[in-house]
Structure formats: C-alpha cells, structure tokens
N, C-alpha and C. Protein backbone atom coordinates (compact mmCIF):
# COMPACT_ATOMS: atom_id res chain seq x y z
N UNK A 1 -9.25 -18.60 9.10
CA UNK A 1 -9.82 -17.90 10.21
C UNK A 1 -9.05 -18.28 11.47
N UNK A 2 -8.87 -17.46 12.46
CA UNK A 2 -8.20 -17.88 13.27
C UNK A 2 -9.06 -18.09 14.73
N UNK A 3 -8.45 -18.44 15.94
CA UNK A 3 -8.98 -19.13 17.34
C UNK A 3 -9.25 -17.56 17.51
N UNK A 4 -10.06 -17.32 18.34
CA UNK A 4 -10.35 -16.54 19.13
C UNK A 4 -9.84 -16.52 19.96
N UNK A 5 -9.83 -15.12 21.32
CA UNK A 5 -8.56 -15.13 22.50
C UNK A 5 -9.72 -16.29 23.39
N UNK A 6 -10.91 -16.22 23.71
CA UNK A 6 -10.91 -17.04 24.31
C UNK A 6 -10.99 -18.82 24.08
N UNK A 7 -9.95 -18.62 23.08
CA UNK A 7 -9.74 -20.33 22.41
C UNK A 7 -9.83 -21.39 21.87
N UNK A 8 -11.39 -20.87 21.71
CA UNK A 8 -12.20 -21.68 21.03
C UNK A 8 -12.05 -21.99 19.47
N UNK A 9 -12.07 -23.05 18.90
CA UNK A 9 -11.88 -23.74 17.28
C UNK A 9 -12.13 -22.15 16.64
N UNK A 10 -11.51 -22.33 14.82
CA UNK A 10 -12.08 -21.60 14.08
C UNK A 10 -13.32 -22.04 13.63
N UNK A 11 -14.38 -21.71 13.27
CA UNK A 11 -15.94 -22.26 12.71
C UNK A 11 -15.46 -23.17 11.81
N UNK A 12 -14.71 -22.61 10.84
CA UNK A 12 -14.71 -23.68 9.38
C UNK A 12 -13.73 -24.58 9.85
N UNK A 13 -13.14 -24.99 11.30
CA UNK A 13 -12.08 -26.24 11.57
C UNK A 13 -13.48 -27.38 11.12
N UNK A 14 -14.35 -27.74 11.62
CA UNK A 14 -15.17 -28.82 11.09
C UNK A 14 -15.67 -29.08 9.60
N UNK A 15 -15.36 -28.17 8.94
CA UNK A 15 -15.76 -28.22 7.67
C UNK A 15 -14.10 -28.65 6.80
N UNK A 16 -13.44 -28.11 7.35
CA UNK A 16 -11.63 -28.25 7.01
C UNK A 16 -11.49 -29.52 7.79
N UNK A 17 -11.72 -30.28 8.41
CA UNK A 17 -11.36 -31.55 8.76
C UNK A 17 -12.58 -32.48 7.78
N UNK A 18 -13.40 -31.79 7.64
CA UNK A 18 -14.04 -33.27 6.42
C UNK A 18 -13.90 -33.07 4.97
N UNK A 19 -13.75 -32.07 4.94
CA UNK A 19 -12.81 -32.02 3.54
C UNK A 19 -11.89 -32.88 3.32
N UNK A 20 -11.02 -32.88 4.62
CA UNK A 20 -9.57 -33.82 4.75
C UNK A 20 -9.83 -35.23 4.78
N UNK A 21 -10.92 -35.57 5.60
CA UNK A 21 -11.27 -36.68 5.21
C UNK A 21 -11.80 -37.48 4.00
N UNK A 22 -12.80 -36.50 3.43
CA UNK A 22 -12.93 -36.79 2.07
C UNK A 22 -11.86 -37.37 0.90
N UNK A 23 -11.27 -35.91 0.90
CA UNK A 23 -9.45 -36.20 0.58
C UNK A 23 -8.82 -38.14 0.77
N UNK A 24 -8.87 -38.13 2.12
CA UNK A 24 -7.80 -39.29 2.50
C UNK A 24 -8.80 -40.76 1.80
N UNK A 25 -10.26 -40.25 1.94
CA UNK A 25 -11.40 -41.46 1.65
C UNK A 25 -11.14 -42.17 0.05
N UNK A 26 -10.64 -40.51 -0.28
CA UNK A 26 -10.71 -40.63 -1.83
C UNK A 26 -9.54 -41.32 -2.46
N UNK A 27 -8.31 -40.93 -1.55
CA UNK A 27 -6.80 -42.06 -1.78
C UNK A 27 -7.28 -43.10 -1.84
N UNK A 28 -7.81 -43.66 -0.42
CA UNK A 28 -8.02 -45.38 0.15
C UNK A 28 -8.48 -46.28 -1.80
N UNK A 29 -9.81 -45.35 -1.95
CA UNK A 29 -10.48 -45.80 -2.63
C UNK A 29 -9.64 -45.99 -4.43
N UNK A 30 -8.27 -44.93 -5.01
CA UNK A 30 -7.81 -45.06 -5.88
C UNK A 30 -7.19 -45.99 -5.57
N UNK A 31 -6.63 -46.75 -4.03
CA UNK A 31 -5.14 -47.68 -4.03
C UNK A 31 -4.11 -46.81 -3.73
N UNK A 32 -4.15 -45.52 -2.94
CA UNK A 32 -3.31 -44.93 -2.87
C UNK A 32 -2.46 -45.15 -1.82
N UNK A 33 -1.26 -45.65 -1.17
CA UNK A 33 -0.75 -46.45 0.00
C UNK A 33 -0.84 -45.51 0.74
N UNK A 34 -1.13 -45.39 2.09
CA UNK A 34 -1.61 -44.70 3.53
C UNK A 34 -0.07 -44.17 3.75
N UNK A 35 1.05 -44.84 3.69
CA UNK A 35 2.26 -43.92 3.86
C UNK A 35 2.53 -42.64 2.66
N UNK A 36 1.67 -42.95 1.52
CA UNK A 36 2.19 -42.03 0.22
C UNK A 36 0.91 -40.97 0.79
N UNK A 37 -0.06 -41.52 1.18
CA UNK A 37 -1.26 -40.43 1.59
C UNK A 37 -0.82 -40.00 2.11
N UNK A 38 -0.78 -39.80 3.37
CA UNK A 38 0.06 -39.32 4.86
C UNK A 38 1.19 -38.89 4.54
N UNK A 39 1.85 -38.92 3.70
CA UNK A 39 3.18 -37.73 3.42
C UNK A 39 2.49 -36.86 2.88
N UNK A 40 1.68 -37.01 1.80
CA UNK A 40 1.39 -35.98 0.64
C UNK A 40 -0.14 -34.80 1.70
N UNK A 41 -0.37 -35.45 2.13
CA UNK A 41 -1.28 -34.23 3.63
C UNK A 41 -0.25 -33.61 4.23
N UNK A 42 1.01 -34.31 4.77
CA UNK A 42 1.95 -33.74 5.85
C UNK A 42 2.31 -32.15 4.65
N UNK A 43 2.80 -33.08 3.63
CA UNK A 43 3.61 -32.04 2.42
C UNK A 43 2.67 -30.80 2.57
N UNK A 44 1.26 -31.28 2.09
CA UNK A 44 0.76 -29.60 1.96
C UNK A 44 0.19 -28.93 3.01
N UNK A 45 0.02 -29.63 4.58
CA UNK A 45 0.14 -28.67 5.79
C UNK A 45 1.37 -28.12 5.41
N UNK A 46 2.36 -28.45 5.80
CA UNK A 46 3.42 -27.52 6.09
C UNK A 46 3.67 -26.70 4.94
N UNK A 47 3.59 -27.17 3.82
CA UNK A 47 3.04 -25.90 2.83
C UNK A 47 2.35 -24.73 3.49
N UNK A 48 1.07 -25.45 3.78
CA UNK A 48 0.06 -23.96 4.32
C UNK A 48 0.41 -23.16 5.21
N UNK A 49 1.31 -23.87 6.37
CA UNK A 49 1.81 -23.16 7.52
C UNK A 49 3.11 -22.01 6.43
N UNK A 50 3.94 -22.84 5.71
CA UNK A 50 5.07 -22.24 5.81
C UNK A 50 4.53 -20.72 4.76
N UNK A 51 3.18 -20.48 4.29
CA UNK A 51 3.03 -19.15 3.50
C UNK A 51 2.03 -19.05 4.53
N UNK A 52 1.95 -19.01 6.13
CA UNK A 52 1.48 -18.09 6.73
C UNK A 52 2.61 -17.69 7.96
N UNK A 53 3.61 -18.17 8.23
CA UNK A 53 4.52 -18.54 9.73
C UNK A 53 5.36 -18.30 8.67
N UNK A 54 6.52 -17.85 9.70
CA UNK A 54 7.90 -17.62 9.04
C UNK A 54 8.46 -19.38 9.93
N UNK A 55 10.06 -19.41 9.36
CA UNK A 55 10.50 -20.80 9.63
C UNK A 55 9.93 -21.41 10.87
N UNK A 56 10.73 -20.36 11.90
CA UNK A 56 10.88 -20.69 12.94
C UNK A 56 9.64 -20.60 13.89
N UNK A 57 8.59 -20.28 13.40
CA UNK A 57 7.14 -21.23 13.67
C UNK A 57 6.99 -22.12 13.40
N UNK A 58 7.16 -22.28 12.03
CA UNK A 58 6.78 -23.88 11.74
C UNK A 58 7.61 -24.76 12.12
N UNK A 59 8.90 -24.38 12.67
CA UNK A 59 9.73 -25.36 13.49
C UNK A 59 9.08 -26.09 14.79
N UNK A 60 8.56 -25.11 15.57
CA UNK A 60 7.95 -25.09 16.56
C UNK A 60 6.50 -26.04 16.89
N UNK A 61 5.85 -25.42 15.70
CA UNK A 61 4.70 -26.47 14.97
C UNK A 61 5.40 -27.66 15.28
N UNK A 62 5.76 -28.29 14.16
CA UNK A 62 6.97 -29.51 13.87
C UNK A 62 7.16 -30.16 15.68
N UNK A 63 7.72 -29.30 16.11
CA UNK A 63 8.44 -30.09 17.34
C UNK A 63 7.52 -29.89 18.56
N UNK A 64 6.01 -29.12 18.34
CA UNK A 64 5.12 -29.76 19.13
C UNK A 64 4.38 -30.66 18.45
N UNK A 65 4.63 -31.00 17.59
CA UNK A 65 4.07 -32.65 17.22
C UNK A 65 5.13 -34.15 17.00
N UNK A 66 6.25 -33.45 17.36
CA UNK A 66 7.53 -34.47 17.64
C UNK A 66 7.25 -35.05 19.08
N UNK A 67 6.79 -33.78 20.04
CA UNK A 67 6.81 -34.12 21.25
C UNK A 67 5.57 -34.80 21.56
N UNK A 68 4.23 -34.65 21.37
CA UNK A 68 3.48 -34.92 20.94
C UNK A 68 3.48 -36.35 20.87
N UNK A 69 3.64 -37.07 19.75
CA UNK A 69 4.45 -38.69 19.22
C UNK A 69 5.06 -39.18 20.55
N UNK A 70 6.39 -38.31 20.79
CA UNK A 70 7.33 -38.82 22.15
C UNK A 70 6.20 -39.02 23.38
N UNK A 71 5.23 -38.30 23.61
CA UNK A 71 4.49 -38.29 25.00
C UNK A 71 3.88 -39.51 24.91
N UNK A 72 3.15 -40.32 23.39
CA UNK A 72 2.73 -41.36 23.37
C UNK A 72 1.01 -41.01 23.13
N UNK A 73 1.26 -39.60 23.01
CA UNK A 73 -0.61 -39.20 22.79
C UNK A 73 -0.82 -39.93 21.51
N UNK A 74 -0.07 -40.38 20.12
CA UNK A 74 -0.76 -41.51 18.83
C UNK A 74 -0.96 -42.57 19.66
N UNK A 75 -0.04 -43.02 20.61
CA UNK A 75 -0.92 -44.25 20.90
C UNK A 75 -2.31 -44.03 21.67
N UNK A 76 -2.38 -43.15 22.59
CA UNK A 76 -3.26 -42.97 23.27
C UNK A 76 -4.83 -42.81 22.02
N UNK A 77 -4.89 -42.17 21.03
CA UNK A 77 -5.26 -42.00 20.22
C UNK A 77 -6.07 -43.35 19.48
N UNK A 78 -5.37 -44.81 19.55
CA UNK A 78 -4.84 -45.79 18.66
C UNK A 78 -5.60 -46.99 19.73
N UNK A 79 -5.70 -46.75 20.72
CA UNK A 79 -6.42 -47.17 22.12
C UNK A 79 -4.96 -48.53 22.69
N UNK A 80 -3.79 -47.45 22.79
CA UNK A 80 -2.32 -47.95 23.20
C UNK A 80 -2.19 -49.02 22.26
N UNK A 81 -2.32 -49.52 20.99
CA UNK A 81 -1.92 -50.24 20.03
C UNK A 81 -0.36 -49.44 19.38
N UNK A 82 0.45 -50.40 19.62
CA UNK A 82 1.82 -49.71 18.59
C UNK A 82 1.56 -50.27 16.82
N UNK A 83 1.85 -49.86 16.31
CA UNK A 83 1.97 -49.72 15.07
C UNK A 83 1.58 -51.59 14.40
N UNK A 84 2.67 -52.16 14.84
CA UNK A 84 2.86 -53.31 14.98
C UNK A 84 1.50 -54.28 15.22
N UNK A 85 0.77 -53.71 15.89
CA UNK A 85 -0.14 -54.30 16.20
C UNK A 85 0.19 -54.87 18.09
N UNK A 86 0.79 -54.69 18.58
CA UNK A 86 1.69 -54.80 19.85
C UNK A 86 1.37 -53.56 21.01
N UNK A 87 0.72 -54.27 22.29
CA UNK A 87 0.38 -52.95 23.02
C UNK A 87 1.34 -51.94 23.72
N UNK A 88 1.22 -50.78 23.73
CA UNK A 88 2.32 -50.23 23.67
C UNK A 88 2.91 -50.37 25.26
C-alpha cells in the first residue's frame, strides 16, 4: 500500500514492522549472528524494492540511506554510542 499525498504511513507499515521484528526476535533466539541477520533483511528489502522500482530508484533508496549513516542519524538513533561502544 502506498503513503498517501498527504504523507502519512501506509496502515499496514505497523503491522510490517512487527512482523520484522518478530522475524529478527526469531534469529536472536536460533543463534543467528546480528551481522548474518541484518544482511539477510537488507537482502530481501532490496529484493522487494528491486520488483517494484526500476534500478535507478533503488539506487537512490540506497544512497538516501548512505547519506543517512554519513549525517550520523544511527548514531543519533543509538543515543550517540559508536559501534564500539565509544561516544560518537
């Protein structure tokens, strides 16, 4: 389903984000390593994008979440913790 013009979420985004969570709950709990999780979500977004967007959307996608990273909004996210455990 898509945003409406005046911008607002699709209805089922809250139901599609706990699904996802479910999903990631359900790795933690086999032993599944958080870097092998977190690729294998990345893998099948851009799956989903790439059979609805031709490339050069999902490029775009891609490099507003490159920029995204660069602005420092994960840390902001992370409450300015770097990865490391080190404030950013």
């Amino acid at each position: 389903m898509q945003a409406d013009p005046m911008g607002e979420a699709p209805e089922d985004l809250s139901l599609a984000g706990s699904v996802v969570d479910q999903a990631i709950a359900t790795m933690m709990e086999r032993n599944i390593g958080p870097l092998s999780a977190a690729s294998a979500l990345l893998g099948g977004a851009i799956g989903i994008l790439s059979r609805m967007l031709d490339e050069p959307a999902v490029i775009r996608v891609l490099e507003n979440a490159i920029a995204a990273v660069r602005a420092g909004e994960l840390r902001e996210l992370q409450g300015g913790a770097a990865v490391d455990g080190r404030s950013a």
